[in-house]
C-alpha atoms as a PDB file:
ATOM      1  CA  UNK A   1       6.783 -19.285 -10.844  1.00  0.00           C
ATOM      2  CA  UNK A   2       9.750 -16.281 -11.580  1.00  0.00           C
ATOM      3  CA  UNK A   3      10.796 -14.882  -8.448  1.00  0.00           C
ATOM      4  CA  UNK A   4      12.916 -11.681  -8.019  1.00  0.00           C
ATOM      5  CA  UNK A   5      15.311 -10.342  -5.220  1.00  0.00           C
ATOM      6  CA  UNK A   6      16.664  -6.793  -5.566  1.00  0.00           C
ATOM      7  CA  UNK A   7      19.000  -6.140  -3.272  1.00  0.00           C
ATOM      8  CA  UNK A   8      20.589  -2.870  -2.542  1.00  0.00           C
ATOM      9  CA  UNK A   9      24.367  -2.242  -2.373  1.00  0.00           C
ATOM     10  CA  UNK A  10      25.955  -1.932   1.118  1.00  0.00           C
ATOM     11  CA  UNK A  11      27.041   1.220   2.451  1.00  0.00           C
ATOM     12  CA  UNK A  12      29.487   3.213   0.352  1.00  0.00           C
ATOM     13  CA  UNK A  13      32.615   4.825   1.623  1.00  0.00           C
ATOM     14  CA  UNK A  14      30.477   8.078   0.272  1.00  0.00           C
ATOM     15  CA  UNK A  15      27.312   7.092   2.016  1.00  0.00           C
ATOM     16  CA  UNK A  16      29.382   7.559   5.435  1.00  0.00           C
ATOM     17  CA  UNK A  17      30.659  10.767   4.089  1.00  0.00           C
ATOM     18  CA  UNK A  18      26.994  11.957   3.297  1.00  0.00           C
ATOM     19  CA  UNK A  19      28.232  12.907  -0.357  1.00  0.00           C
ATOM     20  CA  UNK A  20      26.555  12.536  -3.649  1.00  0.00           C
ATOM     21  CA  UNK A  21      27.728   9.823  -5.254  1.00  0.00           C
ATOM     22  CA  UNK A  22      25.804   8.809  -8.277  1.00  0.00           C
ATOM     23  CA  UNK A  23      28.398   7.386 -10.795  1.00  0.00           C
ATOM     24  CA  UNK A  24      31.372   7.709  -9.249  1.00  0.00           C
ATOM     25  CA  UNK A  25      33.207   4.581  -8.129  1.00  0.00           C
ATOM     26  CA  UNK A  26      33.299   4.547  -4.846  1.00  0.00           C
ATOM     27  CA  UNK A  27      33.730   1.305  -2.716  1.00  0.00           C
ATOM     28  CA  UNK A  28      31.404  -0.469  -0.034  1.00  0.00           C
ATOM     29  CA  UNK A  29      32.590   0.298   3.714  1.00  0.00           C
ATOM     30  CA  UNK A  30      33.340  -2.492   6.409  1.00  0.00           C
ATOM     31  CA  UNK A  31      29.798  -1.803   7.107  1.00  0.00           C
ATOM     32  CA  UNK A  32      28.605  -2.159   3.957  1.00  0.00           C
ATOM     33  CA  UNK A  33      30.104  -5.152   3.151  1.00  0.00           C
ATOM     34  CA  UNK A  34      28.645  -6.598   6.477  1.00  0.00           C
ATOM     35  CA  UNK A  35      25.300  -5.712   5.058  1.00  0.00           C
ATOM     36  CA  UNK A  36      25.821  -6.847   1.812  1.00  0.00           C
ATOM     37  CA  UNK A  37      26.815 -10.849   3.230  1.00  0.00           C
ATOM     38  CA  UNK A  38      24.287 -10.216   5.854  1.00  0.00           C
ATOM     39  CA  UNK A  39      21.654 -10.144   2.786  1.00  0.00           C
ATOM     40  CA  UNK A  40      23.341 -13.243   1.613  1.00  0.00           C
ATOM     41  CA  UNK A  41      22.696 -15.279   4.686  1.00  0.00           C
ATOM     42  CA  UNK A  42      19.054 -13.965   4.600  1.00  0.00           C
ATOM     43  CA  UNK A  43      18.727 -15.664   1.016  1.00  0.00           C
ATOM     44  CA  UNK A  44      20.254 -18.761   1.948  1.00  0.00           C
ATOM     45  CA  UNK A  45      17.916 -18.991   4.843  1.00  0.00           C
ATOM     46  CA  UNK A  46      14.892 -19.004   2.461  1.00  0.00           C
ATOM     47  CA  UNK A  47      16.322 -21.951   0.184  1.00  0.00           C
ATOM     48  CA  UNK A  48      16.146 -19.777  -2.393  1.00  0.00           C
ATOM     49  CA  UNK A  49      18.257 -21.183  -5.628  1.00  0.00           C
ATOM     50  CA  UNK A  50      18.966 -18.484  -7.918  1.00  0.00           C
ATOM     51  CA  UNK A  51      19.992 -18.395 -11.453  1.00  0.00           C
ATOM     52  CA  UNK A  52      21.306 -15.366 -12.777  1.00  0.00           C
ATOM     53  CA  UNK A  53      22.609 -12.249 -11.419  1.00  0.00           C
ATOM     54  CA  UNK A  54      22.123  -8.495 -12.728  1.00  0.00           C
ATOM     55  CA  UNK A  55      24.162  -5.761 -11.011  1.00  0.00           C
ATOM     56  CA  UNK A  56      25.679  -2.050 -12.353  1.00  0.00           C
ATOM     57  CA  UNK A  57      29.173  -1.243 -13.568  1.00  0.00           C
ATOM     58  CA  UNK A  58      30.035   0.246  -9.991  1.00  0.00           C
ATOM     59  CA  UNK A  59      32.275  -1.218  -7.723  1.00  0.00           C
ATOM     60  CA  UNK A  60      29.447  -1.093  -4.437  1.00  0.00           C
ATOM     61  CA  UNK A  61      27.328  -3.176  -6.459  1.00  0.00           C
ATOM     62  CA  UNK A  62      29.281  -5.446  -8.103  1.00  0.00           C
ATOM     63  CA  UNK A  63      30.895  -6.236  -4.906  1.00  0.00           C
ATOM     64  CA  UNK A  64      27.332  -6.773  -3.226  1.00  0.00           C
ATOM     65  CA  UNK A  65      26.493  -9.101  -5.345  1.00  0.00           C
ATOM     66  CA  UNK A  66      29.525 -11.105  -5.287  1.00  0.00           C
ATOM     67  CA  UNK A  67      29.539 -11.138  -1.093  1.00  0.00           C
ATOM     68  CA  UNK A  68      25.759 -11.784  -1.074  1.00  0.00           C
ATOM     69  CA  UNK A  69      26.338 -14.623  -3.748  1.00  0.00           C
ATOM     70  CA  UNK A  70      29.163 -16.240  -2.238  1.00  0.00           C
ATOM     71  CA  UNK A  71      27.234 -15.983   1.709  1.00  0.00           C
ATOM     72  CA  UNK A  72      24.558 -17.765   0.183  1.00  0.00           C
ATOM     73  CA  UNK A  73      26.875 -20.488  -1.230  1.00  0.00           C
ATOM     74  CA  UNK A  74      25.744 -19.459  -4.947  1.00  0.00           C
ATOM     75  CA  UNK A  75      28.732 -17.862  -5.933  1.00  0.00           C
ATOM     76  CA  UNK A  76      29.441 -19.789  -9.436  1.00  0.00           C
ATOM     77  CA  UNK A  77      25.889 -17.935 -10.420  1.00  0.00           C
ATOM     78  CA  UNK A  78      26.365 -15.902 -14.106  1.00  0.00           C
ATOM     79  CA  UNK A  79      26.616 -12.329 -13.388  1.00  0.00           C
ATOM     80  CA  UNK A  80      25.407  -9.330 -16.285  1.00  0.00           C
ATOM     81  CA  UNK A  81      26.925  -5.962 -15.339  1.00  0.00           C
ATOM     82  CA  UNK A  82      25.066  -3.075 -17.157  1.00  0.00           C
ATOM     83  CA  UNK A  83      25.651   0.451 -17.353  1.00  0.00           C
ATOM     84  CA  UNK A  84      21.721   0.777 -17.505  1.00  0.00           C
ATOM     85  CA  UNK A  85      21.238  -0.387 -13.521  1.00  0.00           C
ATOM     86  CA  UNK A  86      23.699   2.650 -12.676  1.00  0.00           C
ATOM     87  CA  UNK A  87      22.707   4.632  -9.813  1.00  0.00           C
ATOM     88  CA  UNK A  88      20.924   7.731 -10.890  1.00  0.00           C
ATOM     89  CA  UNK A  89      23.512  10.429 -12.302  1.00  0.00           C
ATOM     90  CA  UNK A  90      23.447  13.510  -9.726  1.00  0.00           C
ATOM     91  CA  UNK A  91      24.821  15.917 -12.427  1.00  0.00           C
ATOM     92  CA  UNK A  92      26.427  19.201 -10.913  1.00  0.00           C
ATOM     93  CA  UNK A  93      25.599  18.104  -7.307  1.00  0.00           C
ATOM     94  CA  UNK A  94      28.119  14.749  -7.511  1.00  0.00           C
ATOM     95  CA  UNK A  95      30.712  14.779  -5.066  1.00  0.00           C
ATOM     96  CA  UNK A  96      29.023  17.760  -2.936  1.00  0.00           C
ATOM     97  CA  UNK A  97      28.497  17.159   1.243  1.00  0.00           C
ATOM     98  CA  UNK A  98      24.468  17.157   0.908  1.00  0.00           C
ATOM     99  CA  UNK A  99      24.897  19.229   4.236  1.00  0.00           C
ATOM    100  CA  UNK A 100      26.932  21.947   2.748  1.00  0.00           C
ATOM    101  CA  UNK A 101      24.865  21.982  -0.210  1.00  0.00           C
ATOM    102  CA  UNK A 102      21.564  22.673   1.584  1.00  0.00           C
ATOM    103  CA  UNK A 103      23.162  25.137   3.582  1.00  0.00           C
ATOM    104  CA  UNK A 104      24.524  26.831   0.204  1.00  0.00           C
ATOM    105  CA  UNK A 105      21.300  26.155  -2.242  1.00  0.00           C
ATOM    106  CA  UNK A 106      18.265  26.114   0.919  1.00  0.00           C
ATOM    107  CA  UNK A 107      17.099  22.580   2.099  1.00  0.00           C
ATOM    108  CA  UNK A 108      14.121  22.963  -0.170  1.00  0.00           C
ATOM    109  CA  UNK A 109      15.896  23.031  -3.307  1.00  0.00           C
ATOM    110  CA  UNK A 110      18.111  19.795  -2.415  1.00  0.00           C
ATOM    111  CA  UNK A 111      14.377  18.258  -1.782  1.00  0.00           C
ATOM    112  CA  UNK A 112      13.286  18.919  -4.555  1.00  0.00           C
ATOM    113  CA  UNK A 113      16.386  17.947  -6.467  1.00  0.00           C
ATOM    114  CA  UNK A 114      16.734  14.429  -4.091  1.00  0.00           C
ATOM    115  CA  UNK A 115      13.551  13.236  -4.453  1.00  0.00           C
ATOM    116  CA  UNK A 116      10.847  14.672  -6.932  1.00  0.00           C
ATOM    117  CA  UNK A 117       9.949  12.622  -9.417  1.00  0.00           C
ATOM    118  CA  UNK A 118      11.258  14.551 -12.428  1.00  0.00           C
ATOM    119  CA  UNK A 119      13.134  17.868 -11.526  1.00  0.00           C
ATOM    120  CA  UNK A 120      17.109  16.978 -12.065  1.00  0.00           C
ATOM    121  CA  UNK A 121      20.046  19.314 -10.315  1.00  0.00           C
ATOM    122  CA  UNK A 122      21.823  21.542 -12.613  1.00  0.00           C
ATOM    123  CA  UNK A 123      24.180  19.623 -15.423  1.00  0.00           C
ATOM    124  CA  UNK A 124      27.432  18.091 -15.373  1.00  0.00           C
ATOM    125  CA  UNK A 125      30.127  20.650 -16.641  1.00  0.00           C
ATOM    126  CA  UNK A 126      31.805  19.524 -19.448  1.00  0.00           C
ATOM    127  CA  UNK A 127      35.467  18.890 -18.305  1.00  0.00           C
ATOM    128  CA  UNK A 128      34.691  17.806 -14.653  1.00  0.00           C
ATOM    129  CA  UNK A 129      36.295  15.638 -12.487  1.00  0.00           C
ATOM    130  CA  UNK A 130      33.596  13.551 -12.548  1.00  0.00           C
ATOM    131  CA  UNK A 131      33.138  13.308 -16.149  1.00  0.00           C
ATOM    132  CA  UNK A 132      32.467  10.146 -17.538  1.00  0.00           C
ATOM    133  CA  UNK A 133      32.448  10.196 -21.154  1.00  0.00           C
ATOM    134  CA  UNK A 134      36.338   8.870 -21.261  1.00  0.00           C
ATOM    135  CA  UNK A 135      35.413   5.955 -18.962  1.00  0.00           C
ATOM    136  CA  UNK A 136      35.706   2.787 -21.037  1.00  0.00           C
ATOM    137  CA  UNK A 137      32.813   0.847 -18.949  1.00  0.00           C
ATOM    138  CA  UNK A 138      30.661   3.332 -20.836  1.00  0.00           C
ATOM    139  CA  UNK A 139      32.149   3.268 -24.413  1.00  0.00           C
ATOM    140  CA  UNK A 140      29.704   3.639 -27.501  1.00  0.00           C
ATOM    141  CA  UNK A 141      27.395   4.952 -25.135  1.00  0.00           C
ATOM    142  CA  UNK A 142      25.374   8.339 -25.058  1.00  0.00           C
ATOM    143  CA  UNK A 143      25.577   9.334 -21.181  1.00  0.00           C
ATOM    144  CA  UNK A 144      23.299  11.801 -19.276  1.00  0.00           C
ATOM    145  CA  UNK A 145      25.134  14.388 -18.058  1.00  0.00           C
ATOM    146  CA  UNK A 146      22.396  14.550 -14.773  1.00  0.00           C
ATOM    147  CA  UNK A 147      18.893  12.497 -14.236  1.00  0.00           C
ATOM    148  CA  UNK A 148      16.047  12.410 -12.346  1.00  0.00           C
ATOM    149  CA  UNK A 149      14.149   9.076 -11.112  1.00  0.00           C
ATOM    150  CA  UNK A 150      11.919  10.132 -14.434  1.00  0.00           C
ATOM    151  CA  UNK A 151      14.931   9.917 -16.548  1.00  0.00           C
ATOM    152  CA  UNK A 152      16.644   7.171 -14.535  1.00  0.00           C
ATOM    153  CA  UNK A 153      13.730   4.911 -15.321  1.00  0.00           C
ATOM    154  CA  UNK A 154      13.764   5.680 -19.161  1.00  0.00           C
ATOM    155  CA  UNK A 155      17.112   4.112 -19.092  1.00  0.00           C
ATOM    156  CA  UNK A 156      15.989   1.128 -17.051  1.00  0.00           C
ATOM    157  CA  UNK A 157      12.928   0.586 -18.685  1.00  0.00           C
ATOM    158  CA  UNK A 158      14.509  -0.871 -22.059  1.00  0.00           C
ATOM    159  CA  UNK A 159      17.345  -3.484 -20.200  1.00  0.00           C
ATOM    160  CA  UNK A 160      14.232  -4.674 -17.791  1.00  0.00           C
ATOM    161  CA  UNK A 161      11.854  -5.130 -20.851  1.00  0.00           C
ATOM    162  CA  UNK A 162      14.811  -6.604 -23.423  1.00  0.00           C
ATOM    163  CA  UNK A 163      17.080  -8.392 -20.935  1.00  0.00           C
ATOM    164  CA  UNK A 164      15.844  -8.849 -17.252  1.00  0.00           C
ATOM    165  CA  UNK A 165      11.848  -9.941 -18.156  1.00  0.00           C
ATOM    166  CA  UNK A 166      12.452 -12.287 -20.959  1.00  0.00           C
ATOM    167  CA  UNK A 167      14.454 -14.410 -17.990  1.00  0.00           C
ATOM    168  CA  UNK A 168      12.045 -13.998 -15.731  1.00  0.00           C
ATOM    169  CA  UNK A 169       9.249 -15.050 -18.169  1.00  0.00           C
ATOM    170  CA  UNK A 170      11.240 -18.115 -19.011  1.00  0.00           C
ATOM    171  CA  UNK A 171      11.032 -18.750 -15.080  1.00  0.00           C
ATOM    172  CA  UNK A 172      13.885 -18.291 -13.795  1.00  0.00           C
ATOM    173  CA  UNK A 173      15.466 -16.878 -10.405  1.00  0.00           C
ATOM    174  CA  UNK A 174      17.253 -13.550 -10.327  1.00  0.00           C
ATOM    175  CA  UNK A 175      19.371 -11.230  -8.307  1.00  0.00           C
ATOM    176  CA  UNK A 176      19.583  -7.804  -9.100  1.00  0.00           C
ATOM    177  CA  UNK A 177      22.292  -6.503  -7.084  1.00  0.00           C
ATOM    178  CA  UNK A 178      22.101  -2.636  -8.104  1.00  0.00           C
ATOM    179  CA  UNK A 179      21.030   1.234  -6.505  1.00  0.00           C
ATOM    180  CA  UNK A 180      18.200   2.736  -4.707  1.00  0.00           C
ATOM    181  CA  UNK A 181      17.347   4.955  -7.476  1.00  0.00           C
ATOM    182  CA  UNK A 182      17.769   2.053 -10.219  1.00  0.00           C
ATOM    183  CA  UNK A 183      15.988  -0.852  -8.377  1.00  0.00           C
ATOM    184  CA  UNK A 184      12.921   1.960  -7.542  1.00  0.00           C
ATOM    185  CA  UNK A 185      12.552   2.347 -11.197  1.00  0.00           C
ATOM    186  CA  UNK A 186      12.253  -1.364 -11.098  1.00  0.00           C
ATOM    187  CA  UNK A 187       9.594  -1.010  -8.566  1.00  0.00           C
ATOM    188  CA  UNK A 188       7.612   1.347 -10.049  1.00  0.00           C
ATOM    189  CA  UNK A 189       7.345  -0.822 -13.159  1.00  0.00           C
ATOM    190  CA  UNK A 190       6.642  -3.841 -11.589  1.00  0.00           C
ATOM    191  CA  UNK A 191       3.753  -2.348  -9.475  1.00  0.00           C
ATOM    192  CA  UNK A 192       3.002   0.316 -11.834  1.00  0.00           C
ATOM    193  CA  UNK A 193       3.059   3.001  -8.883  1.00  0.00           C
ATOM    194  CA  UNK A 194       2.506   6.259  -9.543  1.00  0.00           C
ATOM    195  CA  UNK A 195       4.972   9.530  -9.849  1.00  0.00           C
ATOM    196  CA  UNK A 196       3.619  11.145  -6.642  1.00  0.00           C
ATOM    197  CA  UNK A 197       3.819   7.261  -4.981  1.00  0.00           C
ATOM    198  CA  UNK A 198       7.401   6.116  -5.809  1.00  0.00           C
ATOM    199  CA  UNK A 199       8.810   9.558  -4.127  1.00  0.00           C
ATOM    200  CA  UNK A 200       7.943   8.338  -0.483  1.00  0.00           C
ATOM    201  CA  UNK A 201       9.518   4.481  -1.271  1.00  0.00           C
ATOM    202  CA  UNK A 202      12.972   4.046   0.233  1.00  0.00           C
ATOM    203  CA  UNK A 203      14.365   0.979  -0.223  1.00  0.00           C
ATOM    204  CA  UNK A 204      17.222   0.020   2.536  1.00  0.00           C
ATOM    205  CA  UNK A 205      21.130  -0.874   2.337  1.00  0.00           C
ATOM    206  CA  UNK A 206      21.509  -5.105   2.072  1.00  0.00           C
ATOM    207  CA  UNK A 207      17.886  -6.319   2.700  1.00  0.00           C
ATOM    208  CA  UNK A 208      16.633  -8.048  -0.021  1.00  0.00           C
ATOM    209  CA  UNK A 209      13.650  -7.408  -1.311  1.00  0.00           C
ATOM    210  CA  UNK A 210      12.093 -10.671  -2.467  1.00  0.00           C
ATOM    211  CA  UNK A 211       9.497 -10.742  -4.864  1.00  0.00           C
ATOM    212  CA  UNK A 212       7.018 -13.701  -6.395  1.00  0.00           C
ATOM    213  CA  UNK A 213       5.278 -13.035 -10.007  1.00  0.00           C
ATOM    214  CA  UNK A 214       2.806 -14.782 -11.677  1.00  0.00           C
ATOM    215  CA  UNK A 215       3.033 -15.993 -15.523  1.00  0.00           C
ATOM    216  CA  UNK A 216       2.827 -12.823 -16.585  1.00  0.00           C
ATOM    217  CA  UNK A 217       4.799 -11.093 -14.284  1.00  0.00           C
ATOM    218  CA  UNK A 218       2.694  -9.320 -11.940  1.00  0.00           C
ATOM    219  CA  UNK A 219       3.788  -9.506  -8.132  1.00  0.00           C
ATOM    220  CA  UNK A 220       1.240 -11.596  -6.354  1.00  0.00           C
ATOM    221  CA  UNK A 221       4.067 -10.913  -2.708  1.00  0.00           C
ATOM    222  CA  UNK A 222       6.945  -9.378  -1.789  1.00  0.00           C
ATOM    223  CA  UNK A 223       8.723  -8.560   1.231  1.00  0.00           C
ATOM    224  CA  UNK A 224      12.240  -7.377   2.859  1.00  0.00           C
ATOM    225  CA  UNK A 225      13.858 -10.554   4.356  1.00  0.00           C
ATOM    226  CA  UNK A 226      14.733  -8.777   7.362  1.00  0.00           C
ATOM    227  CA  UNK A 227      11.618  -7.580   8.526  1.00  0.00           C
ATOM    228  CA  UNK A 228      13.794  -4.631  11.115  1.00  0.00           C
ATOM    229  CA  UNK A 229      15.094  -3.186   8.122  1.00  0.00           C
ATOM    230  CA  UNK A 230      11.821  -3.021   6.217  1.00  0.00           C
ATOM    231  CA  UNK A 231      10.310   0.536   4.618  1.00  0.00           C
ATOM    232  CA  UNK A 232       6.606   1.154   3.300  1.00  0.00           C
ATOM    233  CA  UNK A 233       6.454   0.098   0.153  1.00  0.00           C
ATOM    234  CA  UNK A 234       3.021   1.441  -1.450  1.00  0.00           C
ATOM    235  CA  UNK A 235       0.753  -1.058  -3.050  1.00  0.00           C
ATOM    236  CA  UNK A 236       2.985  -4.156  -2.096  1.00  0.00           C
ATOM    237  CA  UNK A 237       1.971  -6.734   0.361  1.00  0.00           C
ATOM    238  CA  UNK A 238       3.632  -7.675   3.053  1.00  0.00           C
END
């Protein structure tokens, strides 16, 4: 039967500086790379054989998947990058200190504008530093300029049903090496969680989440291969 690991990229240079990262480029600290093989070894302690790997366009996750690959001694497995599996675009708030920007805005407002379901922060301004439209990774492409998870997940949705199901229907094995805001749009598909549910699910740095599907691609388990490192996970057994 299909079986599914998402796994989480390690922590980012930007994690450690508690900024908002989003799209930009940053890449995976000593730690994070540490995690990232770490959830390698986990997989190759399972036996599990994969056969195709899905991961973003950003550096953290590309190189997750490629450390986590190679630790499990799978490293000549194909790899899709896609734009689509990006981390969630933080708009106006990318590249802020989250501290200073409670401090400036009130700690509510970053709540609400971290983790609702489907408020997004305040817009990109055309011309900033972190403006992607001239990136080439993202050519021919019509880019949000900030997201929530609501929005996130409308741009997951169509690569999961047109690209990542169809190989998991056929039976096959897959990685998808990606973001905590991109793999819980993944999760709230597959276990068709609610708006108000998906809010409180975290999903941790480098422990892969390994999930088994039936025929038709419900989960019938799924757990964190290192059970220290596990979070709730609402309707999901253990």
């Amino acid at each position: 039967m299909p079986t599914l690991i998402l796994l989480r990229h390690g922590q980012s240079q930007w994690n450690l500086d508690d900024r908002f990262t989003g799209w930009v480029d940053v890449d995976l600290t000593a730690e994070g790379e540490a995690q990232a093989r770490k959830g390698g070894e986990l997989i190759k302690a399972q036996g599990v054989a994969i056969d195709r790997c899905y991961t973003s366009v950003l550096t953290r996750a590309i190189r997750t998947s490629w450390l986590a690959l190679a630790a499990c001694d799978q490293a000549f497995v194909p790899e899709v990058k896609d734009w689509r599996l990006n981390e969630r675009h933080y708009g106006g708030l990318t590249g802020l200190n989250k501290t200073e920007t409670a401090a400036r805005h009130g700690a509510d407002q970053v709540k609400i504008w971290r983790r609702s379901y489907d408020v997004p922060p305040p817009p990109l301004e055309p011309g900033s530093e972190f403006d992607f439209s001239k990136d080439r990774r993202y050519a021919g492409a019509t880019l949000p300029v900030t997201e929530s998870l609501k929005t996130t997940l409308e741009r997951v949705q169509p690569y999961w049903e047109g690209e990542i199901a169809p190989q998991l229907a056929a039976g096959e094995t897959l990685l998808v090496a990606a973001h905590g805001n991109s793999l819980r749009a993944i999760v709230k598909l597959l276990f068709d969680l609610s708006a108000e549910a998906i809010i409180d699910v975290e999903i941790p740095t480098g422990n892969p989440l390994l999930i088994e599907l039936d025929a038709a691609l419900k989960p019938t388990a799924a757990r964190y291969l290192d059970p220290e490192r596990a979070t709730r996970l609402p309707g999901l057994a253990d």
